[in-house]
C-alpha atoms as a PDB file:
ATOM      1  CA  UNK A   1       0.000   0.000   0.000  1.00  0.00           C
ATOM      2  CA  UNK A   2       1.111   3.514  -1.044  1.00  0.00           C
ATOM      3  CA  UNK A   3       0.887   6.146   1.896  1.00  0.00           C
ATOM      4  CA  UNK A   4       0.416   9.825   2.062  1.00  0.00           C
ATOM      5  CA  UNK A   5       0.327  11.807   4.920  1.00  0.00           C
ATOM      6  CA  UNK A   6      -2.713  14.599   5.090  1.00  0.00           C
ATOM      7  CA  UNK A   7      -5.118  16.847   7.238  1.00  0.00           C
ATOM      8  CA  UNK A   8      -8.584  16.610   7.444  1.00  0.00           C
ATOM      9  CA  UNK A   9     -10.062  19.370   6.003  1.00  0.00           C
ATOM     10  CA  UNK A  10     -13.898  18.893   6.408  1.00  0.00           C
ATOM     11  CA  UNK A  11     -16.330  16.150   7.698  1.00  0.00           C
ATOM     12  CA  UNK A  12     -18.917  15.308   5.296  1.00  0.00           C
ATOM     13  CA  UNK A  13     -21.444  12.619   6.754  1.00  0.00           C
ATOM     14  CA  UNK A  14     -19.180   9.513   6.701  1.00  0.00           C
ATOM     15  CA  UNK A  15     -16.550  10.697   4.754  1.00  0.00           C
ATOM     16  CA  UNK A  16     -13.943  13.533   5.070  1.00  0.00           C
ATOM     17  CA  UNK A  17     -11.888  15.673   2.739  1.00  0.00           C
ATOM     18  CA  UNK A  18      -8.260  15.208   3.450  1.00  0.00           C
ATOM     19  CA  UNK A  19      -5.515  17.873   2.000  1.00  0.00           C
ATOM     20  CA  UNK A  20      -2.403  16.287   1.096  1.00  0.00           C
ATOM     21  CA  UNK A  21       0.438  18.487   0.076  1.00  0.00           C
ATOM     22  CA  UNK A  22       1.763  17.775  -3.831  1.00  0.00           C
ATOM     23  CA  UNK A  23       5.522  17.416  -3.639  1.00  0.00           C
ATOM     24  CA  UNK A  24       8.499  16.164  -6.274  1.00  0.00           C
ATOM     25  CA  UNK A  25      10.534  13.381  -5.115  1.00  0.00           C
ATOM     26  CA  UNK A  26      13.496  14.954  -6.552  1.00  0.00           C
ATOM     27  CA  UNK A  27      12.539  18.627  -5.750  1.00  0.00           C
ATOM     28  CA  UNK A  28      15.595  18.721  -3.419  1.00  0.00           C
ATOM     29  CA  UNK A  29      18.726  17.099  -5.387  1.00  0.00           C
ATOM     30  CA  UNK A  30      22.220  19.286  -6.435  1.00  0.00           C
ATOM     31  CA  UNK A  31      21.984  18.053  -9.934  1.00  0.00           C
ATOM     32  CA  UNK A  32      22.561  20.986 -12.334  1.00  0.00           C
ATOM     33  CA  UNK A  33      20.125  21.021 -15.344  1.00  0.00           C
ATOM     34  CA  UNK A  34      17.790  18.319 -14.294  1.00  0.00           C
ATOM     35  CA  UNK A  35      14.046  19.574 -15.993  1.00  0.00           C
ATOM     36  CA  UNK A  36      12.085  17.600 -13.050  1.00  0.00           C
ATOM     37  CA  UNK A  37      13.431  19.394 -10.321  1.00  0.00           C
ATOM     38  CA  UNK A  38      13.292  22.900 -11.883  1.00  0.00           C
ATOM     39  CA  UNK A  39       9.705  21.877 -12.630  1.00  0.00           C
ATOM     40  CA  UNK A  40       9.186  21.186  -9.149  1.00  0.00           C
ATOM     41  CA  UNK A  41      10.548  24.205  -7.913  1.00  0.00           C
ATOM     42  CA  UNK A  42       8.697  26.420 -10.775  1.00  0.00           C
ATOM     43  CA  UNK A  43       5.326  24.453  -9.927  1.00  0.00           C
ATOM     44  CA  UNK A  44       5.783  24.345  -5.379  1.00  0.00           C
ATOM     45  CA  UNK A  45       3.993  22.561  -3.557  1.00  0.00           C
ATOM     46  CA  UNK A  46       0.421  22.652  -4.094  1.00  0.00           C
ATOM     47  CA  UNK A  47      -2.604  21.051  -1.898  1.00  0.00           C
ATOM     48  CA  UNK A  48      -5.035  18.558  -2.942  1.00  0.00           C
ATOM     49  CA  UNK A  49      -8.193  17.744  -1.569  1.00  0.00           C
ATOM     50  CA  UNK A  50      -9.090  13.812  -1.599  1.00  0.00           C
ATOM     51  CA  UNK A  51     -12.352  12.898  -0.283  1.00  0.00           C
ATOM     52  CA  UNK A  52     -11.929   9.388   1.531  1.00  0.00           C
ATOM     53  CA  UNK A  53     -14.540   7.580   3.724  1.00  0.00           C
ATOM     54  CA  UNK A  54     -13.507   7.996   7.626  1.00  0.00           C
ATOM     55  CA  UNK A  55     -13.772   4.771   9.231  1.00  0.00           C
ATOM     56  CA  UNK A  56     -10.880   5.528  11.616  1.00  0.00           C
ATOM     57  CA  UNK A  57     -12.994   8.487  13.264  1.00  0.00           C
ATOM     58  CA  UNK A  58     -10.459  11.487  12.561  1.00  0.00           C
ATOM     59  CA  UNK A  59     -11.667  14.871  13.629  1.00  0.00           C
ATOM     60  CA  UNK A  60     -11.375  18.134  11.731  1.00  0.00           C
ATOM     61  CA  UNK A  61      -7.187  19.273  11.812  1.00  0.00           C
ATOM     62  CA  UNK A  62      -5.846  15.582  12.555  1.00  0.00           C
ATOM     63  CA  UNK A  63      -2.803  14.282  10.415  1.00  0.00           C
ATOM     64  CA  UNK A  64      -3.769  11.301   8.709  1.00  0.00           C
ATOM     65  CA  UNK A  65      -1.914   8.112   6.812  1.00  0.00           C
ATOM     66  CA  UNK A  66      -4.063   8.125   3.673  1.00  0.00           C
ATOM     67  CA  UNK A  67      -3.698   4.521   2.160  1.00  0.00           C
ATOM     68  CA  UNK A  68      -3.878   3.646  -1.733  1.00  0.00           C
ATOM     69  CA  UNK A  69      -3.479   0.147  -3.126  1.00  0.00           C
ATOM     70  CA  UNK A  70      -0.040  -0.456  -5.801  1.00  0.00           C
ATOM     71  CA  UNK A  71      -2.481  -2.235  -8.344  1.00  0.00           C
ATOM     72  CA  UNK A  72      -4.650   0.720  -8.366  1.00  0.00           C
ATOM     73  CA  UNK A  73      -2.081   3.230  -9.080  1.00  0.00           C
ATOM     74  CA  UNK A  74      -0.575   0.972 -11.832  1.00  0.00           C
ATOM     75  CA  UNK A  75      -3.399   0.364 -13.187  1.00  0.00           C
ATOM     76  CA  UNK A  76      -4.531   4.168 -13.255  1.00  0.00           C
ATOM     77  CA  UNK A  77      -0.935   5.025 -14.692  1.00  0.00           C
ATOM     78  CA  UNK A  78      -1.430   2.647 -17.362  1.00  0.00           C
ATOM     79  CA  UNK A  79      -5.162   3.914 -18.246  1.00  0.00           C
ATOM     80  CA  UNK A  80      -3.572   7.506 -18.001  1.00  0.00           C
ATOM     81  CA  UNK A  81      -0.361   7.761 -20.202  1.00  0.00           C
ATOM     82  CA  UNK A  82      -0.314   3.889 -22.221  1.00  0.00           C
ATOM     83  CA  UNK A  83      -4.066   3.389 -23.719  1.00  0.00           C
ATOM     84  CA  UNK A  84      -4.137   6.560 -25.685  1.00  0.00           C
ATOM     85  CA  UNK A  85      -0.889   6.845 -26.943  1.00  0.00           C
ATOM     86  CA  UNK A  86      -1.185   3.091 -28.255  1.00  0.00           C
ATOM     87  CA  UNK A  87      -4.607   3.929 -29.587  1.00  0.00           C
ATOM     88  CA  UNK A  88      -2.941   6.629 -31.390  1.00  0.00           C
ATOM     89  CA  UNK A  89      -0.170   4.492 -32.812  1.00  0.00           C
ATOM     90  CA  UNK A  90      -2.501   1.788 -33.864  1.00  0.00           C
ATOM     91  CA  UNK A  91      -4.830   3.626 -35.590  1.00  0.00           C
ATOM     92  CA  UNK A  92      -1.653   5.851 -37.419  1.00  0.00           C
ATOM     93  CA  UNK A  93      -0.566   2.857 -38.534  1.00  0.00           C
ATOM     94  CA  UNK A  94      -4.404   1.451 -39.817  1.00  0.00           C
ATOM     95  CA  UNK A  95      -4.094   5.049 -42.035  1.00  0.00           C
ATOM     96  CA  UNK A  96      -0.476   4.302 -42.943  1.00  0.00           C
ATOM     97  CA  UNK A  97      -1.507   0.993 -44.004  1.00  0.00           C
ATOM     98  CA  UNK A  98      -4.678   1.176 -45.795  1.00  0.00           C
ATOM     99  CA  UNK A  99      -4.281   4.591 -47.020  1.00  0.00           C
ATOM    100  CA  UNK A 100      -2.648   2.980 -50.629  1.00  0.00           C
ATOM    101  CA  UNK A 101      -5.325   0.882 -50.551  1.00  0.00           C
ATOM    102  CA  UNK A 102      -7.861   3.850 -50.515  1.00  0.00           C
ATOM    103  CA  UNK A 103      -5.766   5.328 -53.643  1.00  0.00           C
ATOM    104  CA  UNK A 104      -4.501   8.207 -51.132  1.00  0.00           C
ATOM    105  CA  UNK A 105      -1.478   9.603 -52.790  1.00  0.00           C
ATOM    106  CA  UNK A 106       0.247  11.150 -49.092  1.00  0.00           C
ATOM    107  CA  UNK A 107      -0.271   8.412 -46.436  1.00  0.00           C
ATOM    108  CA  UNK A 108       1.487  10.593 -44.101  1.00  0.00           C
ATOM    109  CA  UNK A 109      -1.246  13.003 -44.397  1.00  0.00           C
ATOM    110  CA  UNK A 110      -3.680   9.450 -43.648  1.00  0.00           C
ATOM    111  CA  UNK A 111      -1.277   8.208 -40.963  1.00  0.00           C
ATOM    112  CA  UNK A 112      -1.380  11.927 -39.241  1.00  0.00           C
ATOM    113  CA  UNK A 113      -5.438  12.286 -39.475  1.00  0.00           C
ATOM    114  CA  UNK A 114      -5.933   8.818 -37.784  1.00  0.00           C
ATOM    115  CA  UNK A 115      -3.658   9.045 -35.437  1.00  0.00           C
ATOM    116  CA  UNK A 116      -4.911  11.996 -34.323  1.00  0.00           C
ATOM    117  CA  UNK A 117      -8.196  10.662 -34.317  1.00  0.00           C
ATOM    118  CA  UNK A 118      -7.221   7.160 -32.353  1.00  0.00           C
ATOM    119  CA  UNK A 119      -5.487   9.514 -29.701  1.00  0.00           C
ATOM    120  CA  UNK A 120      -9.348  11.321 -29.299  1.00  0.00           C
ATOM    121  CA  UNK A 121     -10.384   7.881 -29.021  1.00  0.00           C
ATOM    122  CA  UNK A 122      -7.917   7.095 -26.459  1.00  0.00           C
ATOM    123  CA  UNK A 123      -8.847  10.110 -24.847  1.00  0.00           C
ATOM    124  CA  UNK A 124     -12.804   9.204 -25.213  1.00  0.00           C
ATOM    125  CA  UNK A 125     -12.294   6.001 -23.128  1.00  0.00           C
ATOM    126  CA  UNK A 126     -10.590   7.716 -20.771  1.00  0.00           C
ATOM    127  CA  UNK A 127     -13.404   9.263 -19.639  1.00  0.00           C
ATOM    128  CA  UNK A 128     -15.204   6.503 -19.547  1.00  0.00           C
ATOM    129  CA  UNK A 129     -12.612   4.669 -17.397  1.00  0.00           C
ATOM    130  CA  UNK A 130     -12.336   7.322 -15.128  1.00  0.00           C
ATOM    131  CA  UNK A 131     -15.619   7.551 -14.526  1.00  0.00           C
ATOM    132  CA  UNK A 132     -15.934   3.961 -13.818  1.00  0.00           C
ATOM    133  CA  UNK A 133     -12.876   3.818 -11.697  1.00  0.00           C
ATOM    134  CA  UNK A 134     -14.781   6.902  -9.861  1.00  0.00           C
ATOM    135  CA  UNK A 135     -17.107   4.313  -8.594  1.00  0.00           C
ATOM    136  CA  UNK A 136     -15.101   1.419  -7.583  1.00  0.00           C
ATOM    137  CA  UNK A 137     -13.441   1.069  -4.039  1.00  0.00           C
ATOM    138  CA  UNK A 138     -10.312  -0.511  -5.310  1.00  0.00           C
ATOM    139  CA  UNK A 139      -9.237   2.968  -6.979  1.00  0.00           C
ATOM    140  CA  UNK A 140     -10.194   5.193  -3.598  1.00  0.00           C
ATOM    141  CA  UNK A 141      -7.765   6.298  -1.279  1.00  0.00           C
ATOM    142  CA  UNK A 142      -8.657   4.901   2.631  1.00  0.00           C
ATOM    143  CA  UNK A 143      -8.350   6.810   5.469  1.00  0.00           C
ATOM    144  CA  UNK A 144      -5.411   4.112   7.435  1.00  0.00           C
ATOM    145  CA  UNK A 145      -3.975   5.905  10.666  1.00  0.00           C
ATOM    146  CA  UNK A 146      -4.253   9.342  12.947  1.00  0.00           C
ATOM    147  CA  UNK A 147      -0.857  10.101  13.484  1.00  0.00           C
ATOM    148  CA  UNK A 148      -1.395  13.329  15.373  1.00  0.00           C
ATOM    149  CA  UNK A 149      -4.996  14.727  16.546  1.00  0.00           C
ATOM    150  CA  UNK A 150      -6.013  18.367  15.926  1.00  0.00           C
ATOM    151  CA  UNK A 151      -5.201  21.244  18.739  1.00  0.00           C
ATOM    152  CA  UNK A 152      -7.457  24.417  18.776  1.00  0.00           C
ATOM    153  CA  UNK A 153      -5.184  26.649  16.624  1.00  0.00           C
ATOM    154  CA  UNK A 154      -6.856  25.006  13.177  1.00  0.00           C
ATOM    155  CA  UNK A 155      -9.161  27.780  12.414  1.00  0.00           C
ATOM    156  CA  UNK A 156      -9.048  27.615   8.720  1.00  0.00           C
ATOM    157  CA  UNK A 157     -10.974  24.384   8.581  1.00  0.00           C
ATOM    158  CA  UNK A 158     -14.444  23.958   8.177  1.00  0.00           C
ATOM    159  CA  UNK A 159     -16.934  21.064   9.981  1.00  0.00           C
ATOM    160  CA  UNK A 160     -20.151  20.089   8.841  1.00  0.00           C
END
């Protein structure tokens, strides 16, 4: 299980909205020249708000160990940044392919249009997956641990 550390922002019935702080696991190196850690440094750290379902009873302000399985995240990744780009290169190559036998003098100009269109495709069951995966327990994050509990000074949160 992956693990992220985060503060409950705001109780919501059974579930609460944890803010978990974006960072760069090579934000901090020496190496000169490296694009990922300029990036990081460019982008900071930003906060994200996951919305998890609190069986561990955490209060408004408490530091929690949010939980997500490996499988999901691999299998998210692989939805994210593999299906489209191989729907694109398939369906370049269908246009490459079949574009002589369409009589199509420039298959580039065939391989381009399709491929551009398989990436949309790519992109169309994305959404669909995502949607799906929305649903599905196996792709939420679970509230796993309180580490520390919330002292009066968190005024910037909000309980319902």
């Amino acid at each position: 299980m992956i693990e992220e550390t985060g503060i409950v922002a705001e109780l919501e019935g059974t579930h609460a909205w944890v803010e978990t702080e974006r960072r760069s696991s090579c934000g901090g190196c020496s190496v000169k020249g490296c694009g990922t850690g300029t990036l990081a440094q460019v982008l900071g750290a930003r906060r994200q708000r996951v919305r998890v379902e609190n069986t561990i009873g955490a209060d408004v302000g408490d530091t929690i160990i949010l939980g997500l399985q490996e499988d999901a995240l691999l299998r998210g990744s692989l939805a994210v940044y593999i299906v489209p780009l191989l729907a694109m290169m398939a369906a370049a190559l269908f246009g490459e392919t079949l574009a002589p036998q369409w009589g199509a003098d420039n298959t580039n100009a065939w391989a381009i249009t399709l491929g551009l269109l398989g990436f949309g495709g790519g992109l169309l069951w994305l959404r669909g997956f995502s949607r799906r995966a929305a649903g599905q327990r196996r792709y939420q994050a679970v509230a796993v641990r309180v580490t520390a509990k919330a002292g009066l000074s968190h005024v910037n949160f909000v309980k319902r």
